[in-house]
Protein backbone atom coordinates (compact mmCIF):
# COMPACT_ATOMS: atom_id res chain seq x y z
CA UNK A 1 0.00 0.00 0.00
CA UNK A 2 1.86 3.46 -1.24
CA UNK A 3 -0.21 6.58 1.44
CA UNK A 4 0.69 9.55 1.52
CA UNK A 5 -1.25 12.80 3.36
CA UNK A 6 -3.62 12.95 0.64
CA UNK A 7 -4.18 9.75 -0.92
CA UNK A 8 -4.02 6.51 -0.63
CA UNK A 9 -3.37 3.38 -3.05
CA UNK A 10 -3.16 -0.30 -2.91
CA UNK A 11 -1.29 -2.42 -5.44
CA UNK A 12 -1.14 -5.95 -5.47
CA UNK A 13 1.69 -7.94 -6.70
CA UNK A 14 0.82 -11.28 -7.73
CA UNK A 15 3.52 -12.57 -9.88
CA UNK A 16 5.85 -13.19 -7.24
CA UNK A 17 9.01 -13.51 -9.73
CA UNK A 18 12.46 -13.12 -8.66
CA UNK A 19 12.85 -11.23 -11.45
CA UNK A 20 9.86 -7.97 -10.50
CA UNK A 21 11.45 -5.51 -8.85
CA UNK A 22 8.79 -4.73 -6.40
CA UNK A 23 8.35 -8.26 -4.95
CA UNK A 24 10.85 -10.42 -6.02
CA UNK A 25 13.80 -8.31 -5.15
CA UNK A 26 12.49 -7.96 -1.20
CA UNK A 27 11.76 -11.65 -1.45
CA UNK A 28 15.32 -12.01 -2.63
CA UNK A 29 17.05 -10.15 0.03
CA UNK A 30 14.96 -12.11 2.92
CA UNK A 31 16.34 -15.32 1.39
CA UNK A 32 19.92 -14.28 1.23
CA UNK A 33 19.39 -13.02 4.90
CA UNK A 34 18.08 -16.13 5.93
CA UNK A 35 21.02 -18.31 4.16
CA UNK A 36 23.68 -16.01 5.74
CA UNK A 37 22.25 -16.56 9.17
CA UNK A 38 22.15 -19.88 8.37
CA UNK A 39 25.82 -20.27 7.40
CA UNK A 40 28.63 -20.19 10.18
CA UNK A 41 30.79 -16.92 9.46
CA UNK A 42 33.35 -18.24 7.62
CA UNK A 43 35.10 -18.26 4.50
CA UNK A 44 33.59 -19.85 1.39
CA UNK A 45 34.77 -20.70 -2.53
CA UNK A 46 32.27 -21.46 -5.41
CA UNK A 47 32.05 -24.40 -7.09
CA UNK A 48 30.23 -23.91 -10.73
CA UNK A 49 29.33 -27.14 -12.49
CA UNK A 50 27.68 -26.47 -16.10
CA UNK A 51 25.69 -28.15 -18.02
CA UNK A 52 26.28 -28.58 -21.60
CA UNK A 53 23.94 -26.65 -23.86
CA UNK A 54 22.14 -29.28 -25.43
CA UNK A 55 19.12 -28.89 -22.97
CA UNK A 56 18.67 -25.48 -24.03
CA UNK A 57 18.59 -26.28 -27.38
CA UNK A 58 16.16 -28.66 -27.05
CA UNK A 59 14.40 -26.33 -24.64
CA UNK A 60 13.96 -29.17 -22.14
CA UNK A 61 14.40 -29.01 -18.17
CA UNK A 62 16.25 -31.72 -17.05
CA UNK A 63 16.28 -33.49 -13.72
CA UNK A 64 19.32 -33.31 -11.36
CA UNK A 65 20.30 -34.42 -8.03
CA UNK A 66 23.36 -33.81 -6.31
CA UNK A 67 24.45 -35.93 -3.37
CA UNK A 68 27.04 -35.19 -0.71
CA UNK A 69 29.14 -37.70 0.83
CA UNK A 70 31.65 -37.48 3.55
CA UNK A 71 33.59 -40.52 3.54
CA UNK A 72 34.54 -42.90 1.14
CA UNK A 73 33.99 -46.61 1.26
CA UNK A 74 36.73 -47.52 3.24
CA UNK A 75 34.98 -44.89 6.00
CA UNK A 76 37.78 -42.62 6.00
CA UNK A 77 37.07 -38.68 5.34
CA UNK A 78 36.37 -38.02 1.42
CA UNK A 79 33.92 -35.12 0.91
CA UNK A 80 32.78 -35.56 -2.81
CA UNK A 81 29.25 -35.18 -4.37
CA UNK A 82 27.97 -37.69 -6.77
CA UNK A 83 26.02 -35.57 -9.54
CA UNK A 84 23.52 -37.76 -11.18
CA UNK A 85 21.22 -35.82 -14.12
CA UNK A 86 18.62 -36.94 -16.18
CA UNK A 87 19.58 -38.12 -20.02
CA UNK A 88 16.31 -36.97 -20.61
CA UNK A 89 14.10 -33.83 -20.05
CA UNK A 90 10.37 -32.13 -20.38
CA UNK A 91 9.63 -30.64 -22.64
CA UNK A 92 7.22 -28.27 -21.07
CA UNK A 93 5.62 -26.12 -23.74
CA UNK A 94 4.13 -30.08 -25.53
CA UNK A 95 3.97 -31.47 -21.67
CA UNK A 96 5.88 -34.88 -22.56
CA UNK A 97 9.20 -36.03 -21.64
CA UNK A 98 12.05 -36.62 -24.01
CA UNK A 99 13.83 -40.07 -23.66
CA UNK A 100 16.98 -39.40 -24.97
CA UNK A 101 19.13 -35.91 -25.13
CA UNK A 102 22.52 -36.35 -27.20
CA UNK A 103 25.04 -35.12 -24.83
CA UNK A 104 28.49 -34.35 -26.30
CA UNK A 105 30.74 -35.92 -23.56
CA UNK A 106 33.68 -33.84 -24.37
């Protein structure tokens, strides 16, 4: 609601996109807030993994899952993550899946 001494209006944002820069940026910041006071205070580094552009070209959305292990089988410390994604996707705009996506492994 946007008041002032002489008027008053209501708006209503219903597209909630990340992207809208009257809701989605304040929903935004209220995440990062929350991750940061989620996180001890320490120092991080990114890790980027990308995914080939195939799926874009076929304007799928593919299905991944990462998962983080500790140790390795012989239960001594090895932190790794085991990325598994779909060789598939949807294909959202014709609501069916695609079986097979030609990745180029190289």
């Amino acid at each position: 609601m946007y008041t002032s001494d002489t008027e008053e209006k209501r708006c209503y944002h219903k597209c909630k996109s990340r992207f809208c820069p009257s809701c989605g940026y304040r929903a935004t910041l209220r995440w990062l807030e929350e991750q940061e006071a989620a996180l001890p205070d320490i120092p991080y580094a990114g890790i980027v993994l990308t995914m080939p552009r195939e799926p874009t070209r076929y304007g799928v959305s593919v299905g991944i899952m990462v998962v983080p292990h500790t140790f390795g089988g012989d239960l001594k410390f090895n932190a790794h993550l085991h990325v598994l994604v779909s060789s598939g996707g949807l294909l959202e705009s014709e609501n069916r899946w695609m079986p097979r996506l030609q990745f180029n492994k190289n």
